[in-house]
C-alpha atoms as a PDB file:
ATOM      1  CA  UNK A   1     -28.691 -30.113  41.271  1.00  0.00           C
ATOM      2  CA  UNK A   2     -30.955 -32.798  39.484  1.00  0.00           C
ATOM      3  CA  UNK A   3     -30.353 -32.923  35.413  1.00  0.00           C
ATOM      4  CA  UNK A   4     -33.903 -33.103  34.916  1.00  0.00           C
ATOM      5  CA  UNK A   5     -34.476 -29.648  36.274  1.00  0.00           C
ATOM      6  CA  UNK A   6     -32.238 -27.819  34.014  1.00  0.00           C
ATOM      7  CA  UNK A   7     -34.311 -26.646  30.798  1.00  0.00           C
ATOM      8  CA  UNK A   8     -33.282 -25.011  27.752  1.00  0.00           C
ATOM      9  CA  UNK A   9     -35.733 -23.153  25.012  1.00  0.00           C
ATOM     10  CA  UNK A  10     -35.597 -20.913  21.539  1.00  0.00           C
ATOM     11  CA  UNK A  11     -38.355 -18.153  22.847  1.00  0.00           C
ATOM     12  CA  UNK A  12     -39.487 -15.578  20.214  1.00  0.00           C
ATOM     13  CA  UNK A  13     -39.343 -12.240  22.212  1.00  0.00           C
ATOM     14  CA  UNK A  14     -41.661  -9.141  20.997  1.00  0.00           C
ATOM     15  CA  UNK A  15     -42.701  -6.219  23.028  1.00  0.00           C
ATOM     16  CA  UNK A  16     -46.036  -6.497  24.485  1.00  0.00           C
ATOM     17  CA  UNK A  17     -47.556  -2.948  22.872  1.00  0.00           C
ATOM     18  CA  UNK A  18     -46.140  -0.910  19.566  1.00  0.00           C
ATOM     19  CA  UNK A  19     -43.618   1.699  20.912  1.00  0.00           C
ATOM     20  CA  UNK A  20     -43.040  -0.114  24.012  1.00  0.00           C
ATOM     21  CA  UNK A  21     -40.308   2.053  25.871  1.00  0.00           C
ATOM     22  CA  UNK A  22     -37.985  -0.508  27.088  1.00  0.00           C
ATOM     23  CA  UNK A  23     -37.712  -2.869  23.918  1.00  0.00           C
ATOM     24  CA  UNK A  24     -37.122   0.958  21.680  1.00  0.00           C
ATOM     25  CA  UNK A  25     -34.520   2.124  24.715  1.00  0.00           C
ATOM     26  CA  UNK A  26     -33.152  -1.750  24.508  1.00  0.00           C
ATOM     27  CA  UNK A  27     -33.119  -2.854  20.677  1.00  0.00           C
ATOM     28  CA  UNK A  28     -34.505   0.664  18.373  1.00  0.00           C
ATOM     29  CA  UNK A  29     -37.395   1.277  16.626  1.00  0.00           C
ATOM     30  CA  UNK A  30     -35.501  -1.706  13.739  1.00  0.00           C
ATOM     31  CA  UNK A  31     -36.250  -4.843  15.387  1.00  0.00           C
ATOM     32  CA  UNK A  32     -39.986  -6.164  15.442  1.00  0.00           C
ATOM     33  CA  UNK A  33     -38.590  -8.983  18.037  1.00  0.00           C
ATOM     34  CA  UNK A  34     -35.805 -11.392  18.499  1.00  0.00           C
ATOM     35  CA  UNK A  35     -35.310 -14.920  19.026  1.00  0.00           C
ATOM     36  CA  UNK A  36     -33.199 -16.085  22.638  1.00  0.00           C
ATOM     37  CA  UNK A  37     -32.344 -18.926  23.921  1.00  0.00           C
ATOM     38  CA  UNK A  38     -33.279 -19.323  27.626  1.00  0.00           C
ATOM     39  CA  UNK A  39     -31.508 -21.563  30.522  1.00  0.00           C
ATOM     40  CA  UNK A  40     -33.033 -22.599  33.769  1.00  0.00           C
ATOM     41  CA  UNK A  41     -34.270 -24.665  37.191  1.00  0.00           C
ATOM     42  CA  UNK A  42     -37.749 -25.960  36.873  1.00  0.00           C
ATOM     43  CA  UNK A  43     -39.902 -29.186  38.276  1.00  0.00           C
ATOM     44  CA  UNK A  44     -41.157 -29.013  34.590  1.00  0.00           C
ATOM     45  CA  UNK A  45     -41.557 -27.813  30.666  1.00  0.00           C
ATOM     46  CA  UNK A  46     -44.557 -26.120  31.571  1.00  0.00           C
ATOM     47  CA  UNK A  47     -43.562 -24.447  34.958  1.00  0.00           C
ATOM     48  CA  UNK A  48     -40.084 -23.027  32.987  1.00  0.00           C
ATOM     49  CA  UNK A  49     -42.008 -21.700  30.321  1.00  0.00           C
ATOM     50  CA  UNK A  50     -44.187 -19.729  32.937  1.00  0.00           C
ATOM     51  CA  UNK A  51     -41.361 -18.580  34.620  1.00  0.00           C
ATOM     52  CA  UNK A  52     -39.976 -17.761  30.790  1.00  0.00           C
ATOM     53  CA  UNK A  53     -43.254 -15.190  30.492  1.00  0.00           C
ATOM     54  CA  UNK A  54     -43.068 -13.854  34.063  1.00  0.00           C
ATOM     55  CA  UNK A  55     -39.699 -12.500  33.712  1.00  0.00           C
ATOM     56  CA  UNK A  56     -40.101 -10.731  30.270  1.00  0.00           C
ATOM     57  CA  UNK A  57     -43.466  -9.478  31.131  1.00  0.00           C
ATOM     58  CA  UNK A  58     -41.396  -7.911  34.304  1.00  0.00           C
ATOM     59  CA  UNK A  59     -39.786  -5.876  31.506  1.00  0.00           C
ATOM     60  CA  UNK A  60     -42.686  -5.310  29.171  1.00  0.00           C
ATOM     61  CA  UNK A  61     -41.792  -8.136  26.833  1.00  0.00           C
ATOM     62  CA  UNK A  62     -43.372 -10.898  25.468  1.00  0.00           C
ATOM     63  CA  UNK A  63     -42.641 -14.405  24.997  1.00  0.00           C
ATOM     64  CA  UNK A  64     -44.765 -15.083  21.923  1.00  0.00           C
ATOM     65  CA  UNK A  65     -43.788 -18.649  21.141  1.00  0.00           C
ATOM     66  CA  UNK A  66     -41.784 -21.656  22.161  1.00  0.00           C
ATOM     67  CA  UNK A  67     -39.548 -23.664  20.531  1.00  0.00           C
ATOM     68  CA  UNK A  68     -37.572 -26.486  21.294  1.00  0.00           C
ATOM     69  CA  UNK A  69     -38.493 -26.587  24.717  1.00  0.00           C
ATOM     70  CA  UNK A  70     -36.086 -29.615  26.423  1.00  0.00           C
ATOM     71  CA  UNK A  71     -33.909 -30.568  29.182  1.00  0.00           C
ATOM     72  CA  UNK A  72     -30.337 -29.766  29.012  1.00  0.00           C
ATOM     73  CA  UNK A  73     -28.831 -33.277  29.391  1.00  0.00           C
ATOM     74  CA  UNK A  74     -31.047 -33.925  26.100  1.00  0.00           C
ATOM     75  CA  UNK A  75     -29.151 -31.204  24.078  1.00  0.00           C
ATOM     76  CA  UNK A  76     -25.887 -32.599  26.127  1.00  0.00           C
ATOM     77  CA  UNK A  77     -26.410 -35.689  24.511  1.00  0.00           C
ATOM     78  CA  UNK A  78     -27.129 -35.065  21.048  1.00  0.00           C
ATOM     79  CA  UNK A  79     -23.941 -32.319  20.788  1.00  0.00           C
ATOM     80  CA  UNK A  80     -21.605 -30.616  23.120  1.00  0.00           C
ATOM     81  CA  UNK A  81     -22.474 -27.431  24.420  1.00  0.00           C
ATOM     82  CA  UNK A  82     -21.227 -23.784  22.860  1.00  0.00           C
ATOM     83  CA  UNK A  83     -19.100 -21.747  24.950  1.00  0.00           C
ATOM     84  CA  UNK A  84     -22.005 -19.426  25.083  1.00  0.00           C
ATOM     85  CA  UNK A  85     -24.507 -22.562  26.653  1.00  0.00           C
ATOM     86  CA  UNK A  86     -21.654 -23.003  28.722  1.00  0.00           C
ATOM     87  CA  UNK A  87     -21.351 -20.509  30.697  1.00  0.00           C
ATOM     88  CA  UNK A  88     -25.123 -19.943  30.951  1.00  0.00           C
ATOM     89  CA  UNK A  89     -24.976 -23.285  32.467  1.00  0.00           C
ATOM     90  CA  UNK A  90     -22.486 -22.136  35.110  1.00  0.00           C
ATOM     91  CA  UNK A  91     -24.345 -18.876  35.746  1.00  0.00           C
ATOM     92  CA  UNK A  92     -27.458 -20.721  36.697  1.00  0.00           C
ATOM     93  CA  UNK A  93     -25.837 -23.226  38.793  1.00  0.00           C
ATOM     94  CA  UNK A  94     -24.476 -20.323  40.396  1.00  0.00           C
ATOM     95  CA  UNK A  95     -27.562 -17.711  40.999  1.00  0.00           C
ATOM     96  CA  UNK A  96     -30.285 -19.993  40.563  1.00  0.00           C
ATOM     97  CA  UNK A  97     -31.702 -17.458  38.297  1.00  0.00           C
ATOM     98  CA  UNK A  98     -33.033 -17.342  34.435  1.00  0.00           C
ATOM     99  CA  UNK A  99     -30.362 -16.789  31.979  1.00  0.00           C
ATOM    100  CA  UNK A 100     -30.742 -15.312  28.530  1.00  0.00           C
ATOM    101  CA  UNK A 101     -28.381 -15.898  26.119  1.00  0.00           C
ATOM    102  CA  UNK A 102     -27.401 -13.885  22.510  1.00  0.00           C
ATOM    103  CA  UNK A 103     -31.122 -11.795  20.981  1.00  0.00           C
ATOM    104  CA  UNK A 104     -30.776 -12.140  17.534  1.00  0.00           C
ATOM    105  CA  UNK A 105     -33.076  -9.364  16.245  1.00  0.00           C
ATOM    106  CA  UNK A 106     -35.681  -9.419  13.373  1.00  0.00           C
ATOM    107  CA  UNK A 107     -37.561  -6.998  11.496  1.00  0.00           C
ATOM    108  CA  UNK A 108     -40.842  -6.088  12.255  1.00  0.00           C
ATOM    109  CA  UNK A 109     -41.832  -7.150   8.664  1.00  0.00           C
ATOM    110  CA  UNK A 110     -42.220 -10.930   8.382  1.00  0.00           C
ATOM    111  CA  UNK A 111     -39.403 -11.034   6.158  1.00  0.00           C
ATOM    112  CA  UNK A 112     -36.257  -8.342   5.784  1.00  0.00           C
ATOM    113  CA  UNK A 113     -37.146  -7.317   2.234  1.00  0.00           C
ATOM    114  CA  UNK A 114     -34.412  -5.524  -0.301  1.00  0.00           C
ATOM    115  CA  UNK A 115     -36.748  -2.727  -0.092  1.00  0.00           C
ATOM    116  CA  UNK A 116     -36.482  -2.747   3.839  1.00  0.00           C
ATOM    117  CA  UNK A 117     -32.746  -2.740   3.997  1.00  0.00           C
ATOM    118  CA  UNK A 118     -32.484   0.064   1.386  1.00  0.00           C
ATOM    119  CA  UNK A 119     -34.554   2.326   3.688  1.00  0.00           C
ATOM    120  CA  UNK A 120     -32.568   1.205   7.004  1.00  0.00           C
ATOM    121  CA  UNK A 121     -29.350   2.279   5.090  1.00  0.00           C
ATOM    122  CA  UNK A 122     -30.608   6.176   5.007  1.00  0.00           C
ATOM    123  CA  UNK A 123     -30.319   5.948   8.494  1.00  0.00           C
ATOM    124  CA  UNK A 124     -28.664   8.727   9.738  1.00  0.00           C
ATOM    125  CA  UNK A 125     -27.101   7.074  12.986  1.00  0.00           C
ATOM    126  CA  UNK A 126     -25.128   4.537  10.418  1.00  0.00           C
ATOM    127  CA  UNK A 127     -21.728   5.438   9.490  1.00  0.00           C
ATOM    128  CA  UNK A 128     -21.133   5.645   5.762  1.00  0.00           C
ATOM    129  CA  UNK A 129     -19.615   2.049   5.292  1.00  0.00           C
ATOM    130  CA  UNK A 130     -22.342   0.610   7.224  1.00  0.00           C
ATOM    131  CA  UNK A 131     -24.598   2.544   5.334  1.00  0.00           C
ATOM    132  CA  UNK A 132     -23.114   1.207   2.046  1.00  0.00           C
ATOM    133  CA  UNK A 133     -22.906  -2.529   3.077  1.00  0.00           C
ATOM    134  CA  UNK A 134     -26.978  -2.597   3.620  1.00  0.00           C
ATOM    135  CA  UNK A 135     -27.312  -0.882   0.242  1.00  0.00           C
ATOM    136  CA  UNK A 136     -25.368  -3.308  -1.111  1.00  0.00           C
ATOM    137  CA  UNK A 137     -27.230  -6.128   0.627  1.00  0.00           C
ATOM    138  CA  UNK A 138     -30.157  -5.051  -0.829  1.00  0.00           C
ATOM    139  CA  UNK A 139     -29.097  -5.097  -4.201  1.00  0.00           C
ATOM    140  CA  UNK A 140     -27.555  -8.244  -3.866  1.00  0.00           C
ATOM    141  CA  UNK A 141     -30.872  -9.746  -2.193  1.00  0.00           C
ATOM    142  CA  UNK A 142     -32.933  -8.033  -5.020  1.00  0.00           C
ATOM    143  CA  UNK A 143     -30.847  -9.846  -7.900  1.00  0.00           C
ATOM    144  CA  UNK A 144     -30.387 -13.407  -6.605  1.00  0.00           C
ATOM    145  CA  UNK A 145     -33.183 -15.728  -6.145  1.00  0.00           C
ATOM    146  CA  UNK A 146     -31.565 -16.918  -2.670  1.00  0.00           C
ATOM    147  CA  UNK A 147     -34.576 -19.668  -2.094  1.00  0.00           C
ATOM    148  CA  UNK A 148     -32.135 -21.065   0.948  1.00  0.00           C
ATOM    149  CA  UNK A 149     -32.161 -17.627   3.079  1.00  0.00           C
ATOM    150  CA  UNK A 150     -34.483 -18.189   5.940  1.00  0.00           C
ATOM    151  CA  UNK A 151     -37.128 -15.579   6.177  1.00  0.00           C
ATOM    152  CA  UNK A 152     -36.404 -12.455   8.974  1.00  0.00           C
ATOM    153  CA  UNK A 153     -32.707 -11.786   7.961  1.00  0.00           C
ATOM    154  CA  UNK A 154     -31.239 -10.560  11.313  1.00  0.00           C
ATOM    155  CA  UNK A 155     -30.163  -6.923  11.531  1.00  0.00           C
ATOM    156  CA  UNK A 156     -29.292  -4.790  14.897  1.00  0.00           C
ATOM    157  CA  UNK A 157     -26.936  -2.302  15.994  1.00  0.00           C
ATOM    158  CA  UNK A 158     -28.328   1.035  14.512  1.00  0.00           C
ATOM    159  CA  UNK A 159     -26.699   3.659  16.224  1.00  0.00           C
ATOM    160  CA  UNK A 160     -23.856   1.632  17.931  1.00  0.00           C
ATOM    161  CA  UNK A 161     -20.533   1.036  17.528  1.00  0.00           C
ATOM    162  CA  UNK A 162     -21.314  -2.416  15.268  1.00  0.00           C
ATOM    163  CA  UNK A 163     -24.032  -3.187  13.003  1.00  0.00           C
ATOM    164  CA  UNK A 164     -24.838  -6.411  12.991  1.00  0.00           C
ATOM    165  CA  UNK A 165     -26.694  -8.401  10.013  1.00  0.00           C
ATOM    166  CA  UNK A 166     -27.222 -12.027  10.067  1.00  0.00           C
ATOM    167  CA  UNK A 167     -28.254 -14.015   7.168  1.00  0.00           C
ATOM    168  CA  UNK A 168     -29.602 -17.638   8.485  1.00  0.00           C
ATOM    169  CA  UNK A 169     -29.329 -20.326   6.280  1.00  0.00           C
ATOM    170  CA  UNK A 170     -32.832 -22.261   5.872  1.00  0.00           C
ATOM    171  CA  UNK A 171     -31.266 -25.432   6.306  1.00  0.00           C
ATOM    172  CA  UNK A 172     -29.535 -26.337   9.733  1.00  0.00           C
ATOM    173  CA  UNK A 173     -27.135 -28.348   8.366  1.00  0.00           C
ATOM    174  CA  UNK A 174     -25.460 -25.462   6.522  1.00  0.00           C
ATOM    175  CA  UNK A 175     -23.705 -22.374   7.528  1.00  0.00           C
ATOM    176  CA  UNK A 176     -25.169 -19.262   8.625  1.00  0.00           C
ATOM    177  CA  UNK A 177     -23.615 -16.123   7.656  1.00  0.00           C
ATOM    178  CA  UNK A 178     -23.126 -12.718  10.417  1.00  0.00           C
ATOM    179  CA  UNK A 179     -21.982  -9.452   8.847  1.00  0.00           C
ATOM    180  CA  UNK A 180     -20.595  -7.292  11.408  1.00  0.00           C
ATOM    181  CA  UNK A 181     -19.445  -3.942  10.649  1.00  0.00           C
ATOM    182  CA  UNK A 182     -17.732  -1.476  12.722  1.00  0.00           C
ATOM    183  CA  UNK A 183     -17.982   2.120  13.189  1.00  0.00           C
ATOM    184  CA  UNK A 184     -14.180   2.486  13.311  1.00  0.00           C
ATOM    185  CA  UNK A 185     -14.553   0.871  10.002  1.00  0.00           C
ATOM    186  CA  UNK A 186     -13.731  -2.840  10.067  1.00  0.00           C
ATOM    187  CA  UNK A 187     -16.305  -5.349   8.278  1.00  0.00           C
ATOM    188  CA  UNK A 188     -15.813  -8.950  10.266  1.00  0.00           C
ATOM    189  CA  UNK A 189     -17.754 -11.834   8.223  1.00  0.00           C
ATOM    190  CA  UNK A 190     -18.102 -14.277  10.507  1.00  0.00           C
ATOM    191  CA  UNK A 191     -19.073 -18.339   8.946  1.00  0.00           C
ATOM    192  CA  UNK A 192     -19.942 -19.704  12.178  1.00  0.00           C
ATOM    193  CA  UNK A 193     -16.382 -22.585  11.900  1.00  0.00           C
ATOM    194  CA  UNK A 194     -14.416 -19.030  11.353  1.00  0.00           C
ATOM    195  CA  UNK A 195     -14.051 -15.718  10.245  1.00  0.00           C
ATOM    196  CA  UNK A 196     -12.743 -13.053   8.383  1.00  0.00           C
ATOM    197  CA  UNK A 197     -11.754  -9.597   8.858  1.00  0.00           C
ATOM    198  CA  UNK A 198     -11.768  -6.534   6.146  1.00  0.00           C
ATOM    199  CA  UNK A 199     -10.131  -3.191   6.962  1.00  0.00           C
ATOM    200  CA  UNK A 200      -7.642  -0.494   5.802  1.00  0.00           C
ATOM    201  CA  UNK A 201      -4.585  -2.808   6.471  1.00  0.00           C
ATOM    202  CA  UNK A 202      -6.198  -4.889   3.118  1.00  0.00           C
ATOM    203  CA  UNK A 203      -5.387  -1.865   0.547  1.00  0.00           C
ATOM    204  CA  UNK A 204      -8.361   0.888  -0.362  1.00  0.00           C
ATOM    205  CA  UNK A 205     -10.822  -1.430  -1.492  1.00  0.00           C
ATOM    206  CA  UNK A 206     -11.206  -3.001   1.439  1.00  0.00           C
ATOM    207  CA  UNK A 207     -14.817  -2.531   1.741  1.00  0.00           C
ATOM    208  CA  UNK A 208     -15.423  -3.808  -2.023  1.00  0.00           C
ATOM    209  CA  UNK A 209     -13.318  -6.796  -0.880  1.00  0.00           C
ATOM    210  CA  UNK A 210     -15.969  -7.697   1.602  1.00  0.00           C
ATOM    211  CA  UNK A 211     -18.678  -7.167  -0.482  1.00  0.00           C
ATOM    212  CA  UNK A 212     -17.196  -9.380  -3.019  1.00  0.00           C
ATOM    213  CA  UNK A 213     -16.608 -12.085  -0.274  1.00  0.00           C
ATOM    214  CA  UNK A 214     -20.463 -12.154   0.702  1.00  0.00           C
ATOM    215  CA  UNK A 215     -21.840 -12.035  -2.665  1.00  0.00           C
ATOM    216  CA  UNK A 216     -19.711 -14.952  -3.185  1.00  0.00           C
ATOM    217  CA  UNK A 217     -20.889 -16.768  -0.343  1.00  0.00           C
ATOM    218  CA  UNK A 218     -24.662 -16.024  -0.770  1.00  0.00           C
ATOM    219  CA  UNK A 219     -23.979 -18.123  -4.626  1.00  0.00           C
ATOM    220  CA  UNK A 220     -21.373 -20.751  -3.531  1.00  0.00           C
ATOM    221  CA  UNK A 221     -18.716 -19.085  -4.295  1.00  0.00           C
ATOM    222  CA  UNK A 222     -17.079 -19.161  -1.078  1.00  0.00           C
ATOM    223  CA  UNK A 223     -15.563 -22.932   0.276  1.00  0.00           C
ATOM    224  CA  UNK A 224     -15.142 -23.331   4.022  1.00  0.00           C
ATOM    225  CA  UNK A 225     -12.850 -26.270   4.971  1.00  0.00           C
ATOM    226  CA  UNK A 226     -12.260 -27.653   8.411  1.00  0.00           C
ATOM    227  CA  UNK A 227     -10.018 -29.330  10.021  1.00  0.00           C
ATOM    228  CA  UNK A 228     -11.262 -30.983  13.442  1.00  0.00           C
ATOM    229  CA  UNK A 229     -10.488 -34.021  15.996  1.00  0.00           C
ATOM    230  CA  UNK A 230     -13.787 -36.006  17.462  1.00  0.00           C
ATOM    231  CA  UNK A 231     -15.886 -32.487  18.126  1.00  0.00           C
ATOM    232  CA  UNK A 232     -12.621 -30.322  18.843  1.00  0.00           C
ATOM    233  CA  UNK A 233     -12.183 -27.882  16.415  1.00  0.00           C
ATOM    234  CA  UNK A 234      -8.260 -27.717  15.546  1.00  0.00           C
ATOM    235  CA  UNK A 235      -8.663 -25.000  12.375  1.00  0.00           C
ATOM    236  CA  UNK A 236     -10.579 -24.050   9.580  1.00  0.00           C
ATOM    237  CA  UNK A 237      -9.966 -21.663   6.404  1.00  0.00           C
ATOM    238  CA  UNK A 238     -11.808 -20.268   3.391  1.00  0.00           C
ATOM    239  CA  UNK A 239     -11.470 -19.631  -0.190  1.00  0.00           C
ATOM    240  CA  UNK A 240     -12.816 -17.868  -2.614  1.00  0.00           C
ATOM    241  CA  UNK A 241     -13.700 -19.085  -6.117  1.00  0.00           C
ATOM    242  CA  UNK A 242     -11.869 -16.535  -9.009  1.00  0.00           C
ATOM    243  CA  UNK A 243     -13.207 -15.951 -12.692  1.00  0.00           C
ATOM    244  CA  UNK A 244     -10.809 -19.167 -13.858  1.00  0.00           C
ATOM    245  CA  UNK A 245     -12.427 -21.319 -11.455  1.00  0.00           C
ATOM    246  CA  UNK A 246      -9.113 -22.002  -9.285  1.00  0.00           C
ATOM    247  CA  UNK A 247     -10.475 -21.762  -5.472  1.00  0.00           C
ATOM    248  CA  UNK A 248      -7.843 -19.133  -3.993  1.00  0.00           C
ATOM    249  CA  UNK A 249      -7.078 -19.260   0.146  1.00  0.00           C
ATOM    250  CA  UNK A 250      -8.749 -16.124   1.269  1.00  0.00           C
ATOM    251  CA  UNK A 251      -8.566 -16.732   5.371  1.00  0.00           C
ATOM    252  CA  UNK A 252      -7.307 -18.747   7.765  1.00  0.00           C
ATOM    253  CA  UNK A 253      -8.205 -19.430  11.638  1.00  0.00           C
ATOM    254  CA  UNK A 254      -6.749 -21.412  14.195  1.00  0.00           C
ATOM    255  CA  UNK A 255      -8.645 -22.555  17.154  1.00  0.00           C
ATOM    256  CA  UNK A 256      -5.941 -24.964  18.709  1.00  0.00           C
ATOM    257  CA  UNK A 257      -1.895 -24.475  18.749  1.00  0.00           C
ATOM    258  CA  UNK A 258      -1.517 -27.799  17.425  1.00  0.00           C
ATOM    259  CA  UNK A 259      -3.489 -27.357  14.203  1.00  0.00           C
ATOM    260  CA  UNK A 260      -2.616 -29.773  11.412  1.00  0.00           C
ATOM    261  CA  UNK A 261      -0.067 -28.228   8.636  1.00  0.00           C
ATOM    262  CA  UNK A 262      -1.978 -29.392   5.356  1.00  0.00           C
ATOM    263  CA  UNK A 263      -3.503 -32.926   5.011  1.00  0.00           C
ATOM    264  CA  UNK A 264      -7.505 -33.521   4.359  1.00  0.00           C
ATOM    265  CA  UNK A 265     -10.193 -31.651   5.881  1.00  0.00           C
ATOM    266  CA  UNK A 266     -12.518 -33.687   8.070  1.00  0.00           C
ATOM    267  CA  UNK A 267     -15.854 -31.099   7.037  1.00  0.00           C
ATOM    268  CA  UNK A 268     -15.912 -29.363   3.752  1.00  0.00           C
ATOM    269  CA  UNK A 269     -18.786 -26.692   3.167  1.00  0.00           C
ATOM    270  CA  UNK A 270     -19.393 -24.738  -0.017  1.00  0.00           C
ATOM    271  CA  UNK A 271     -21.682 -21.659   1.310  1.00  0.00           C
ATOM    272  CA  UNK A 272     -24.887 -21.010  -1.012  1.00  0.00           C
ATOM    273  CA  UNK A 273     -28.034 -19.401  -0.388  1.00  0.00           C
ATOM    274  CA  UNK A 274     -29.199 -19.746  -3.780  1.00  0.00           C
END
């Protein structure tokens, strides 16, 4: 198949009428849309974005806006593909057919207030820690002044086994933040080079420990350093900066067997939204 029929776009997804059926049976009565990227064949940008509407108006959606709109051998050669672009890549060499990658879900206020994420805690479908984790969002969002945190702070999952918050950071050069937290009670944090997990086996304040570690990253208190060869990630880990101001290891992930024992990190990131 030619290269210059294989498109990729950032679509902003909303259902086409309040209290549309499918987008409350789909993604709740929490999410006012969702952003998606979208993979597939066309002669041309304007042709894929057509077929882009057709298909989500087939399902009562809407495809309210486009954004980046390019062919895939452009994105190919600015930066390798994600797994995730990956295998929509296969999928549509394979079917011929659209492919729709991750939704990441926003409010249906312009921006996910404090307020807002006090109320979605009272929901009844949350368990109590994921109850607690938005309450404690919010009153971590109503006392810092976080002028880097993109507006429409991510948050889906109500009434399923995860509930999913994701705190984009307004600059694309720094690291987003995804707060996932399980009804069998595990908190993941995940800092897009790695992640950390929070659960019983960390002692009874396991939940507190979490907290701590994403009120520390929301004020750069939280240093991500990786280690990587040419665009191969080999490992990363994070610490956490204590009261003395000593940064203390606080996770560790290996993507490669062969990941370097000590020695300098090629990408150091201190995480701050303020």
């Amino acid at each position: 198949m030619s290269p210059d029929r294989f498109w990729i776009a950032l679509v902003d997804v909303r259902p086409d009428k309040p209290g549309n059926p499918a987008w409350l049976e789909s993604f709740g009565d929490s999410a006012g849309g969702a952003f998606v990227h979208v993979m597939g064949l066309a002669p041309n940008a304007r042709a894929f974005r057509k077929a882009i509407g057709d298909h989500l108006a087939g399902q009562g959606w809407l495809a309210a806006t486009f954004d980046d709109t390019e062919l895939l051998s452009a994105l190919k050669a600015r930066e390798p593909l994600s797994a995730a672009f990956e295998e929509m890549e296969r999928n549509v060499v394979r079917t011929g057919e659209l492919q729709l990658g991750r939704f990441f879900l926003y409010p249906p206020e312009d921006v996910a207030t404090s307020e807002w994420l006090a109320r979605e805690s009272e929901d009844q479908r949350l368990s109590l820690t994921q109850s607690a984790v938005l309450s404690n969002l919010s009153r971590m969002l109503r006392h810092l002044p976080l002028s880097q945190l993109d507006q429409g702070i991510g948050l889906t999952g109500q009434g399923s086994q995860v509930l999913e918050v994701h705190l984009p950071h307004r600059d694309p050069l720094e690291l987003d933040l995804t707060i996932l937290v399980r009804q069998e009670e595990e908190i993941t944090i995940d800092y897009e080079y790695g992640h950390v997990h929070f659960n019983s086996a960390a002692g009874t304040d396991w939940v507190s420990q979490a907290l701590e570690f994403v009120y520390g990253a929301l004020q750069a208190g939280v240093k991500v350093e990786i280690w990587a060869a040419g665009d191969k990630l080999q490992q990363s880990r994070a610490l956490i900066l204590l009261e003395n101001g000593d940064w203390h290891p606080f996770a560790m992930w290996s993507a490669t067997p062969d990941a370097p024992a000590g020695g300098t990190p090629t990408i150091v990131k201190v995480l701050s939204f303020l």
